[in-house]
PDB file of N, CA and C in Angstrom:
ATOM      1  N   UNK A   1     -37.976  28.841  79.952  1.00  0.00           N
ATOM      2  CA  UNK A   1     -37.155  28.914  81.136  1.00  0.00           C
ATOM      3  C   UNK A   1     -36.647  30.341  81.375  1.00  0.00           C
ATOM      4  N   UNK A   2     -36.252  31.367  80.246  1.00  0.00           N
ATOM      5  CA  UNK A   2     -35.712  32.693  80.344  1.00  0.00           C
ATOM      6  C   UNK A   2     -37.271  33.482  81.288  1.00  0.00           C
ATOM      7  N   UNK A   3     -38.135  33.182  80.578  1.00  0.00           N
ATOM      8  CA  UNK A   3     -39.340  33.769  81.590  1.00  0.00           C
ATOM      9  C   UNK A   3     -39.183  33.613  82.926  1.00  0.00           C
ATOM     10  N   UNK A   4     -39.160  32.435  82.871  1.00  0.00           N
ATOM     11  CA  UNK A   4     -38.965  32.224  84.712  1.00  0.00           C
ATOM     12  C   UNK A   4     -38.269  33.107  85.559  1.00  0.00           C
ATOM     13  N   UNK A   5     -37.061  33.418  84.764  1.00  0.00           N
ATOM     14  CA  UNK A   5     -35.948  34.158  85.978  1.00  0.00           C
ATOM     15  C   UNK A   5     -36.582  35.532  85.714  1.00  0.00           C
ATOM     16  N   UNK A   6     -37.231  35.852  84.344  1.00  0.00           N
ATOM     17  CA  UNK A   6     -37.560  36.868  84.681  1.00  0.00           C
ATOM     18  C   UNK A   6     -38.751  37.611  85.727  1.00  0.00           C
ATOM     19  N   UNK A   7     -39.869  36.410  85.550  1.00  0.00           N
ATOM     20  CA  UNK A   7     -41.154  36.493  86.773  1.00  0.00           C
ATOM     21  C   UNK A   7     -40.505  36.682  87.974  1.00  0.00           C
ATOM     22  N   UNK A   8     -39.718  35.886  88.543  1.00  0.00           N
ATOM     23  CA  UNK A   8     -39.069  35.715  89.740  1.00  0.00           C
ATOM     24  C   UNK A   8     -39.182  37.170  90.568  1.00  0.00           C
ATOM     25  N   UNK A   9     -38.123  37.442  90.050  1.00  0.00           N
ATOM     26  CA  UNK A   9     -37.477  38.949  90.580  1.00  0.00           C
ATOM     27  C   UNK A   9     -38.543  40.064  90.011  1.00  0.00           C
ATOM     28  N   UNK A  10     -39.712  40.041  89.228  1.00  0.00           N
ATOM     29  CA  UNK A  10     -40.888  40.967  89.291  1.00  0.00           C
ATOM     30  C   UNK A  10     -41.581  40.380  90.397  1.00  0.00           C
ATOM     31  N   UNK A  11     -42.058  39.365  90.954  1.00  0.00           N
ATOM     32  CA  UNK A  11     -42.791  38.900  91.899  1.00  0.00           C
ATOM     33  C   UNK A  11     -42.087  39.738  93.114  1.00  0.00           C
ATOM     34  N   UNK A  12     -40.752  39.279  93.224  1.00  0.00           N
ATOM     35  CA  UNK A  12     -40.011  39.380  94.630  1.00  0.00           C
ATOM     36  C   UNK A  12     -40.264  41.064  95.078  1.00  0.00           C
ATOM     37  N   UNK A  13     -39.870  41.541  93.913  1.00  0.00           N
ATOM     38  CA  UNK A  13     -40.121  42.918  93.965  1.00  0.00           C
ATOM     39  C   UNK A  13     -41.925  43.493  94.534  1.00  0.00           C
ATOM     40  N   UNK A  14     -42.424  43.100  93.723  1.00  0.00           N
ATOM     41  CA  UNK A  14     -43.539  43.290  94.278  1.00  0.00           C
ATOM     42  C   UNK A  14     -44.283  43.278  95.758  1.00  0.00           C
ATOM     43  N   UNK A  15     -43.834  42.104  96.411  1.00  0.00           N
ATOM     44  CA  UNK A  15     -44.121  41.847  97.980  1.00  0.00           C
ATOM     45  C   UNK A  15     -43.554  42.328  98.752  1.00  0.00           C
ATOM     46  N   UNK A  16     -42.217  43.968  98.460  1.00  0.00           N
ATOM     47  CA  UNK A  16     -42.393  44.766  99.074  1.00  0.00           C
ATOM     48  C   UNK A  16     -42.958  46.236  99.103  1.00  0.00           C
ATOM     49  N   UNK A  17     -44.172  46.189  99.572  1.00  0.00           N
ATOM     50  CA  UNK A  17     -45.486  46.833  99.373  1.00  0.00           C
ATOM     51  C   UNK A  17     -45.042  48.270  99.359  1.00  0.00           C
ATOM     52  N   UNK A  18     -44.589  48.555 100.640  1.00  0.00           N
ATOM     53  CA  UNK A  18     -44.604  50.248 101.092  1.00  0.00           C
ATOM     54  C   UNK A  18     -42.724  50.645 101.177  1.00  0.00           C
ATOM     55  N   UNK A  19     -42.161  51.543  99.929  1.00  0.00           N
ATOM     56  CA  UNK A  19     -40.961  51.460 100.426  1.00  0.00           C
ATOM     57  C   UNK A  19     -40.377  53.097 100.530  1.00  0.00           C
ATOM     58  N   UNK A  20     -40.143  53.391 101.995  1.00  0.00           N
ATOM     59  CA  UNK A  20     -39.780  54.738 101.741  1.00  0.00           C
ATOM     60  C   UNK A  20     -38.671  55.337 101.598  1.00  0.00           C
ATOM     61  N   UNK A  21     -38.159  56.177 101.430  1.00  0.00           N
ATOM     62  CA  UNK A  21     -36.882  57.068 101.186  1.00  0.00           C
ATOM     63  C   UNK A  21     -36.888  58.438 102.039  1.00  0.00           C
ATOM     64  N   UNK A  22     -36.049  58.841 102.754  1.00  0.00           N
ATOM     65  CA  UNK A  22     -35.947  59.471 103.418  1.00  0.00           C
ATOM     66  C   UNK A  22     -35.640  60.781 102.763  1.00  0.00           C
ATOM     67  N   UNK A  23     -35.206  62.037 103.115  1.00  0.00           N
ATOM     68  CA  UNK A  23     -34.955  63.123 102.774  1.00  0.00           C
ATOM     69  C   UNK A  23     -34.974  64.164 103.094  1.00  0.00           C
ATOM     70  N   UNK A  24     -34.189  64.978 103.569  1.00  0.00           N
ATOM     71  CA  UNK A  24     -33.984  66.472 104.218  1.00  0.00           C
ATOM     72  C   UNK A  24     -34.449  67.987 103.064  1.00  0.00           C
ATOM     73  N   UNK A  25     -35.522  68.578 103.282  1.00  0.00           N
ATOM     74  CA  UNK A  25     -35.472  69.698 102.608  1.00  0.00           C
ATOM     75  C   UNK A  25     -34.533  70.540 102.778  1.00  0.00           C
ATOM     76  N   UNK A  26     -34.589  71.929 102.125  1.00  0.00           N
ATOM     77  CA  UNK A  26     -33.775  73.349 102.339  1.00  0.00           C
ATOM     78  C   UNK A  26     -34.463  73.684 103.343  1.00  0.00           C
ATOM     79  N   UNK A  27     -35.249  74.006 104.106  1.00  0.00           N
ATOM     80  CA  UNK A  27     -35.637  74.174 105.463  1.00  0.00           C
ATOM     81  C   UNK A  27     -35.265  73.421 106.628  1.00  0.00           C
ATOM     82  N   UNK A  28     -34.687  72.093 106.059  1.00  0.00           N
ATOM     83  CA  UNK A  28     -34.319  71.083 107.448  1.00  0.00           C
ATOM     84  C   UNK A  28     -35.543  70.448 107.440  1.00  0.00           C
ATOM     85  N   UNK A  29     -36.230  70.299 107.140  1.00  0.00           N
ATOM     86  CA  UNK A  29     -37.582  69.437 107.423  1.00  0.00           C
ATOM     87  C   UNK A  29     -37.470  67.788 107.348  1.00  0.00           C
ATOM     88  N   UNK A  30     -37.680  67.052 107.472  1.00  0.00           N
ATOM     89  CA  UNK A  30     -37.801  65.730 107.455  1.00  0.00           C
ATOM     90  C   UNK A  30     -39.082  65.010 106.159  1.00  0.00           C
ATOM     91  N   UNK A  31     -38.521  64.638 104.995  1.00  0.00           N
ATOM     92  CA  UNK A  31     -39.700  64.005 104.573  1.00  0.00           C
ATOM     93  C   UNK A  31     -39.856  62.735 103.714  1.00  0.00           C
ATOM     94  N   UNK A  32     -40.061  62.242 103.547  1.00  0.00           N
ATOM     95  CA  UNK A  32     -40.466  61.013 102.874  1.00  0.00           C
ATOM     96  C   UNK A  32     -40.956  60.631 101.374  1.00  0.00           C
ATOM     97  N   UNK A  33     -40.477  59.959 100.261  1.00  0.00           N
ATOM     98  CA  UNK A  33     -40.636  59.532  99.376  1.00  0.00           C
ATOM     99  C   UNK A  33     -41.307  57.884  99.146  1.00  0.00           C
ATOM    100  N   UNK A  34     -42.105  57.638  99.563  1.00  0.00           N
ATOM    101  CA  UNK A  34     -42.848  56.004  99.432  1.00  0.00           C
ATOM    102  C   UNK A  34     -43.349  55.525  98.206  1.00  0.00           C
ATOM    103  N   UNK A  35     -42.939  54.198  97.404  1.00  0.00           N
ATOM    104  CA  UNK A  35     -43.214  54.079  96.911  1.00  0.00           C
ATOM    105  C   UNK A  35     -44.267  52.298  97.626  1.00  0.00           C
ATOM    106  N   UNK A  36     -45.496  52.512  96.679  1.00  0.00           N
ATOM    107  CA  UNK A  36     -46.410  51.812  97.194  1.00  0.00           C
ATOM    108  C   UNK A  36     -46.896  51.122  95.967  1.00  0.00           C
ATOM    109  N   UNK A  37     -46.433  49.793  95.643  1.00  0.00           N
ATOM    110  CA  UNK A  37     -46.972  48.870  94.951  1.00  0.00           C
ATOM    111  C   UNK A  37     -48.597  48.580  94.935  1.00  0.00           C
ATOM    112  N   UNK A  38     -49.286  48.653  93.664  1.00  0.00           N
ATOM    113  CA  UNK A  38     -51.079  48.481  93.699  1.00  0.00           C
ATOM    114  C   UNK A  38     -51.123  47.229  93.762  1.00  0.00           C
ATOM    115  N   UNK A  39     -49.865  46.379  93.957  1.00  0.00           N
ATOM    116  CA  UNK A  39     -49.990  44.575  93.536  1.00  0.00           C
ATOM    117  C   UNK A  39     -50.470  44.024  95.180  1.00  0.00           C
ATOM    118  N   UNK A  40     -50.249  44.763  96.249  1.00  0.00           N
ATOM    119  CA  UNK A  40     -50.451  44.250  97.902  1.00  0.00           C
ATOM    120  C   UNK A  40     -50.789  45.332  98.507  1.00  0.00           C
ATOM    121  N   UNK A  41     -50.537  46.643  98.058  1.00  0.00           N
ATOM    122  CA  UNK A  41     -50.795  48.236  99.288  1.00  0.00           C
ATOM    123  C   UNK A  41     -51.761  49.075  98.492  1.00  0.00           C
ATOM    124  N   UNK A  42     -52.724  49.257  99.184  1.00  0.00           N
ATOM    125  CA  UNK A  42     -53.663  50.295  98.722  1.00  0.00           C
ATOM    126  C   UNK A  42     -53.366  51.989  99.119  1.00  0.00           C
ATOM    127  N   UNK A  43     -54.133  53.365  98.532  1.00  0.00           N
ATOM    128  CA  UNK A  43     -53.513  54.128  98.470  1.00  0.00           C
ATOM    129  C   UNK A  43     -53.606  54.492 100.035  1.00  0.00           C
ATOM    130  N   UNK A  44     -54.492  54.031 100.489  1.00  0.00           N
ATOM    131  CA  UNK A  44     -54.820  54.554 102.052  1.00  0.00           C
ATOM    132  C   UNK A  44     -53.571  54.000 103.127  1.00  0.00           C
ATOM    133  N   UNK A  45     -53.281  52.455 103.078  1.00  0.00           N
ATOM    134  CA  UNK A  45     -51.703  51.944 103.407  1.00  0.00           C
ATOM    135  C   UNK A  45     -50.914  52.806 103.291  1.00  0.00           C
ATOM    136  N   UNK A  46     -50.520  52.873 102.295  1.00  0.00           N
ATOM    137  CA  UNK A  46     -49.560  54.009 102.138  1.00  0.00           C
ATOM    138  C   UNK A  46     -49.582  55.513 102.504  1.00  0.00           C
ATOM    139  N   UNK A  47     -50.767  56.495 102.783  1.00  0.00           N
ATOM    140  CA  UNK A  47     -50.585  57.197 103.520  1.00  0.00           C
ATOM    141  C   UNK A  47     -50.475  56.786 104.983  1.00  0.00           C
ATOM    142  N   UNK A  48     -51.327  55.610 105.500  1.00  0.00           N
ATOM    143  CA  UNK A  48     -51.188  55.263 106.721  1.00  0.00           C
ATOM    144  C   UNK A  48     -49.374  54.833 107.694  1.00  0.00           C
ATOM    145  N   UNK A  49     -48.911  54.736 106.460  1.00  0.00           N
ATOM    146  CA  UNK A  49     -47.210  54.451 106.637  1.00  0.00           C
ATOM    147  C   UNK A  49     -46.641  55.901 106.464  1.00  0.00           C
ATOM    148  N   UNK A  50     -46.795  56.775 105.916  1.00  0.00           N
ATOM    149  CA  UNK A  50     -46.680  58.244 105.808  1.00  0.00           C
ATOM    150  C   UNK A  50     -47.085  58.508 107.255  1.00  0.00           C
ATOM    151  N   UNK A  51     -47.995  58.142 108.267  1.00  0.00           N
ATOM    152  CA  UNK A  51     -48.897  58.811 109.389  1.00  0.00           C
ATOM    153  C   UNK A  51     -47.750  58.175 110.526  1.00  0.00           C
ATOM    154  N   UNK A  52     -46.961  56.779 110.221  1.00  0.00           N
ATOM    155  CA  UNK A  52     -46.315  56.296 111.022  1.00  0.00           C
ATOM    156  C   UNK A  52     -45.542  56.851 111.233  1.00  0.00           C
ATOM    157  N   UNK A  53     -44.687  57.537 109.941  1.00  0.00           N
ATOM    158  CA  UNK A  53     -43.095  57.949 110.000  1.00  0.00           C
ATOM    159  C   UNK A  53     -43.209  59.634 110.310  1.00  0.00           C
ATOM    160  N   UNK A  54     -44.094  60.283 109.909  1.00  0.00           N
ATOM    161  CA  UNK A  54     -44.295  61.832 110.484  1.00  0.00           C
ATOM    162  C   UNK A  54     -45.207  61.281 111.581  1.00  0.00           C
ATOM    163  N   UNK A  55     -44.989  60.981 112.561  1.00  0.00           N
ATOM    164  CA  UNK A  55     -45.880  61.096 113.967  1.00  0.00           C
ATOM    165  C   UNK A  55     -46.464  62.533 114.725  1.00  0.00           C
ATOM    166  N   UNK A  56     -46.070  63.462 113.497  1.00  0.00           N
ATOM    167  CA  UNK A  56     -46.266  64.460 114.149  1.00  0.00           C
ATOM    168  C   UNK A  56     -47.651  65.613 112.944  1.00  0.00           C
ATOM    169  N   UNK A  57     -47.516  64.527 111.750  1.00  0.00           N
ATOM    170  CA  UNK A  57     -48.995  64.732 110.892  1.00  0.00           C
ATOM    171  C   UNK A  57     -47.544  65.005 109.909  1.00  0.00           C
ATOM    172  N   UNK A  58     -48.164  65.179 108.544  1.00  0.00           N
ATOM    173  CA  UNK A  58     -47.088  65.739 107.630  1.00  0.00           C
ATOM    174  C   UNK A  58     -48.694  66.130 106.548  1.00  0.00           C
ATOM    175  N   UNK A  59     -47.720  66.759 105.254  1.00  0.00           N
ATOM    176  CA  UNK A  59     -48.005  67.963 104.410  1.00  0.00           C
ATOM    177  C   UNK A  59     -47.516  66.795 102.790  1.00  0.00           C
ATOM    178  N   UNK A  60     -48.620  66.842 101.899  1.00  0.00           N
ATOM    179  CA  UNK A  60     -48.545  66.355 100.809  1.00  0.00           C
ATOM    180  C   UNK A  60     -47.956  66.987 100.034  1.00  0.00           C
ATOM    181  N   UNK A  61     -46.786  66.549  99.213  1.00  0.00           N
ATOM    182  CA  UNK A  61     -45.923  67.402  98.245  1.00  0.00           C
ATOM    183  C   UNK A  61     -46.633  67.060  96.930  1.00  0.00           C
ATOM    184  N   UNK A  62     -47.824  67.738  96.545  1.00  0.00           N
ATOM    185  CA  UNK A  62     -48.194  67.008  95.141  1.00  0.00           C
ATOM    186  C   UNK A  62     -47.752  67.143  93.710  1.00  0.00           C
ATOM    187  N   UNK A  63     -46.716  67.995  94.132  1.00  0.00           N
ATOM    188  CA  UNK A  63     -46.088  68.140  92.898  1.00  0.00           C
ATOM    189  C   UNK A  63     -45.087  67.098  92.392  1.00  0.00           C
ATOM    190  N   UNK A  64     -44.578  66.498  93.317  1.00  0.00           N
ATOM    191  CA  UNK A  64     -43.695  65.406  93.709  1.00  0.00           C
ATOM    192  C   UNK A  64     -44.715  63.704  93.716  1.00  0.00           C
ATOM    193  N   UNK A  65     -45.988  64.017  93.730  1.00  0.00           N
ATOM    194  CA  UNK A  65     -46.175  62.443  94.418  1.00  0.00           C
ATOM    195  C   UNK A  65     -46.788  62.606  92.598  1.00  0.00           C
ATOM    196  N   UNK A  66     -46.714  61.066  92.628  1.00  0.00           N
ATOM    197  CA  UNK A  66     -47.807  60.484  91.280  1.00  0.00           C
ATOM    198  C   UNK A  66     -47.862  59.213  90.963  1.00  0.00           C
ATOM    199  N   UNK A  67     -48.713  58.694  90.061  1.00  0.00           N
ATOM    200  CA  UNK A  67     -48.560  57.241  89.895  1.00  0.00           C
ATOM    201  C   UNK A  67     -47.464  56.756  88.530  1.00  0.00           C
ATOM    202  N   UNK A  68     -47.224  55.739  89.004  1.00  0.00           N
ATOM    203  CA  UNK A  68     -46.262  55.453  88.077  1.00  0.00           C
ATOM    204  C   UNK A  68     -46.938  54.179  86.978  1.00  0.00           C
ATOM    205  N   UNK A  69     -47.639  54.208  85.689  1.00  0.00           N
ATOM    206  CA  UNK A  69     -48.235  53.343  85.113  1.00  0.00           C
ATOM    207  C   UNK A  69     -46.951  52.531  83.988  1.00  0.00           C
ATOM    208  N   UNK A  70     -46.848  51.025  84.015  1.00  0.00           N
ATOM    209  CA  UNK A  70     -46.297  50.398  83.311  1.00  0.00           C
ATOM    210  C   UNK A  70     -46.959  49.668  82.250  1.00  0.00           C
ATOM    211  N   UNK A  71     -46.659  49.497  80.748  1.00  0.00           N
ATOM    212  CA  UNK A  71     -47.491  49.908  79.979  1.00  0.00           C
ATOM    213  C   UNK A  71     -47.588  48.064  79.414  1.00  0.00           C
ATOM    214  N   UNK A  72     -48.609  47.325  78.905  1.00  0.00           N
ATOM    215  CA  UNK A  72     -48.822  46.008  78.513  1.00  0.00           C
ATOM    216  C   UNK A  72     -47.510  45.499  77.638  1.00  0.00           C
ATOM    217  N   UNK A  73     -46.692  44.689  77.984  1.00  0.00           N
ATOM    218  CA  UNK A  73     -45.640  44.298  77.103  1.00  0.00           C
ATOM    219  C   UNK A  73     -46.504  43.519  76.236  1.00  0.00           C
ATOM    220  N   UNK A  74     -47.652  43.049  76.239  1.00  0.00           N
ATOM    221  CA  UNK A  74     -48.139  41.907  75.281  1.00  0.00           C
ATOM    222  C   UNK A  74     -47.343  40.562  75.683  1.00  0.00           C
ATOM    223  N   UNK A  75     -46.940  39.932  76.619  1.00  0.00           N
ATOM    224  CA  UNK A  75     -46.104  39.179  76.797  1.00  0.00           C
ATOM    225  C   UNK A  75     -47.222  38.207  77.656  1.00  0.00           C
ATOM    226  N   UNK A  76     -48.561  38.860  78.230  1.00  0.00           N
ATOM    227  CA  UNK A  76     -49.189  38.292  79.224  1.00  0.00           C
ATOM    228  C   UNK A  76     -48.852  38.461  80.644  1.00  0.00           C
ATOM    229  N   UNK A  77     -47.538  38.813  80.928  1.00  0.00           N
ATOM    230  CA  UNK A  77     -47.126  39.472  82.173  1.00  0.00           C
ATOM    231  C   UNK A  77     -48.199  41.269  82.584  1.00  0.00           C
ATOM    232  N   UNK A  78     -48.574  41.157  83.425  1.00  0.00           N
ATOM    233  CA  UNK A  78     -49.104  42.148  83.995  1.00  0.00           C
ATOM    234  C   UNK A  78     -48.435  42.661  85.157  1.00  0.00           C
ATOM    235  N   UNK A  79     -48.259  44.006  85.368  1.00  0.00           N
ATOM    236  CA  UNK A  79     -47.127  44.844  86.373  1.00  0.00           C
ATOM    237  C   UNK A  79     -48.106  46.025  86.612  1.00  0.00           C
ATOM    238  N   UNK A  80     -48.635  45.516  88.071  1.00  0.00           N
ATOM    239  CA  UNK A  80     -49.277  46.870  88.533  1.00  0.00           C
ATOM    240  C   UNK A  80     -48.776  48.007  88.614  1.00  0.00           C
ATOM    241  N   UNK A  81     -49.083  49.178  89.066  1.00  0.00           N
ATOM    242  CA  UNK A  81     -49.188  50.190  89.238  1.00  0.00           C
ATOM    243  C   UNK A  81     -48.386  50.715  90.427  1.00  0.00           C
ATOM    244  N   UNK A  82     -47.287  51.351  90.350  1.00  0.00           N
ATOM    245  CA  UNK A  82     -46.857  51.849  91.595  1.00  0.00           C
ATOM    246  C   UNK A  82     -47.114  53.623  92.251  1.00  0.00           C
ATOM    247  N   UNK A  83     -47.565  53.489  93.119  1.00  0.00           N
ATOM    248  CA  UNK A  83     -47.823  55.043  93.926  1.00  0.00           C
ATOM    249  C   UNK A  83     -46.574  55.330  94.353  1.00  0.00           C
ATOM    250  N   UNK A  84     -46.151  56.926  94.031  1.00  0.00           N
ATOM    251  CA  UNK A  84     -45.258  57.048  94.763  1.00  0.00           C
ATOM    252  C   UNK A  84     -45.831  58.589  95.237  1.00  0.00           C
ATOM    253  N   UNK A  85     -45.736  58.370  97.172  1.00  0.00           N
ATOM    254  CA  UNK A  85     -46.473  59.512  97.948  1.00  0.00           C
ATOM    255  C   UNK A  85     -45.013  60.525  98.496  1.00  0.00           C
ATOM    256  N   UNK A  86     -45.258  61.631  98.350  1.00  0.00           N
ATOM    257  CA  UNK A  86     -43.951  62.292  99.013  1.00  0.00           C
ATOM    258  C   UNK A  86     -44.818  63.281  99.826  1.00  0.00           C
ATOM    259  N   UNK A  87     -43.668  63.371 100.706  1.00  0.00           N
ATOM    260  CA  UNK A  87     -44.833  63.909 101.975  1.00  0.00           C
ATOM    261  C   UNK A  87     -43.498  64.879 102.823  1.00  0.00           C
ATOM    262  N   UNK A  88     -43.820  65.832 103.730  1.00  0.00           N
ATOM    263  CA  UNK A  88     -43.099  66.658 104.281  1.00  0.00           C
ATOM    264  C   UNK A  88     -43.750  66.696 106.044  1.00  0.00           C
ATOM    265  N   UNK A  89     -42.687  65.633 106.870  1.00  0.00           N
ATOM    266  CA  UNK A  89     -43.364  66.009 108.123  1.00  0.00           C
ATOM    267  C   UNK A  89     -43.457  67.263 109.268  1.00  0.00           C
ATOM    268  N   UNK A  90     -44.352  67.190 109.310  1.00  0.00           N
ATOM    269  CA  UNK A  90     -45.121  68.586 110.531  1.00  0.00           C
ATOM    270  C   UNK A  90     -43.850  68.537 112.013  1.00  0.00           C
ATOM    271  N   UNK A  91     -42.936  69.915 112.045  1.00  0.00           N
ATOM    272  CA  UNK A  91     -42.018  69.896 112.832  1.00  0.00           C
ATOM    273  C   UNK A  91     -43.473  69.593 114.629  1.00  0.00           C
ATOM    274  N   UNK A  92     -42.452  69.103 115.674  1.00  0.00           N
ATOM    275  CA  UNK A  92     -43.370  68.948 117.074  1.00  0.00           C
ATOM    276  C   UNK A  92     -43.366  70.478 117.317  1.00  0.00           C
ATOM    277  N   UNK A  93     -44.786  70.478 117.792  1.00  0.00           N
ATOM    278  CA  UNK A  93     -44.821  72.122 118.682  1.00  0.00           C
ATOM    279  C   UNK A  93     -46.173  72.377 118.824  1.00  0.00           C
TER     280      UNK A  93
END
C-alpha cells in the first residue's frame, strides 16, 4: 500500500509533459527554462513549445540545457528521463 501513494504522485507528475520557467537575463532578454518529461514529450515537442513562447525564433543556451538521468532504484519502478531546454528569445526587429 506505501507503494501506491508513492506511484501516484510519480505518475501525476509525469503527465505534465512540457514545463517552462520563465526568466530575464542581464541584457533584459526574455528566456525560458523547459523541462520536458521522455515519459509523453519528445525532444522535438519541446523545442516546438520553445518556438511557441519566443515567437520571434530564440538562441539555445547549451551550457544551461541537459538531460537529467534518474538512476534504477531496483524497486521495478522506472522514471524516465527529463530534458531540460533553456533557450534565450530573439528580441522583434
Amino acid at each position: 500500500m506505501k507503494k501506491l501513494f508513492f506511484v501516484i504522485p510519480l505518475m501525476l507528475s509525469a503527465c505534465a509533459s512540457v514545463t517552462p520557467q520563465q526568466f530575464t537575463t542581464q541584457n533584459g532578454k526574455v528566456g525560458y527554462t523547459l523541462t520536458c518529461s521522455e515519459f509523453n514529450t519528445s525532444w522535438e515537442q519541446c523545442q516546438t513549445k520553445a518556438g511557441a513562447l519566443c515567437s520571434q525564433g530564440y538562441e539555445v543556451d547549451k551550457q544551461q540545457s541537459y538531460t537529467e538521468h534518474f538512476p534504477d532504484s531496483g524497486d521495478g519502478i522506472y522514471r524516465p528521463a527529463n530534458n531540460h531546454l533553456t533557450v534565450i528569445c530573439k528580441n522583434p526587429g
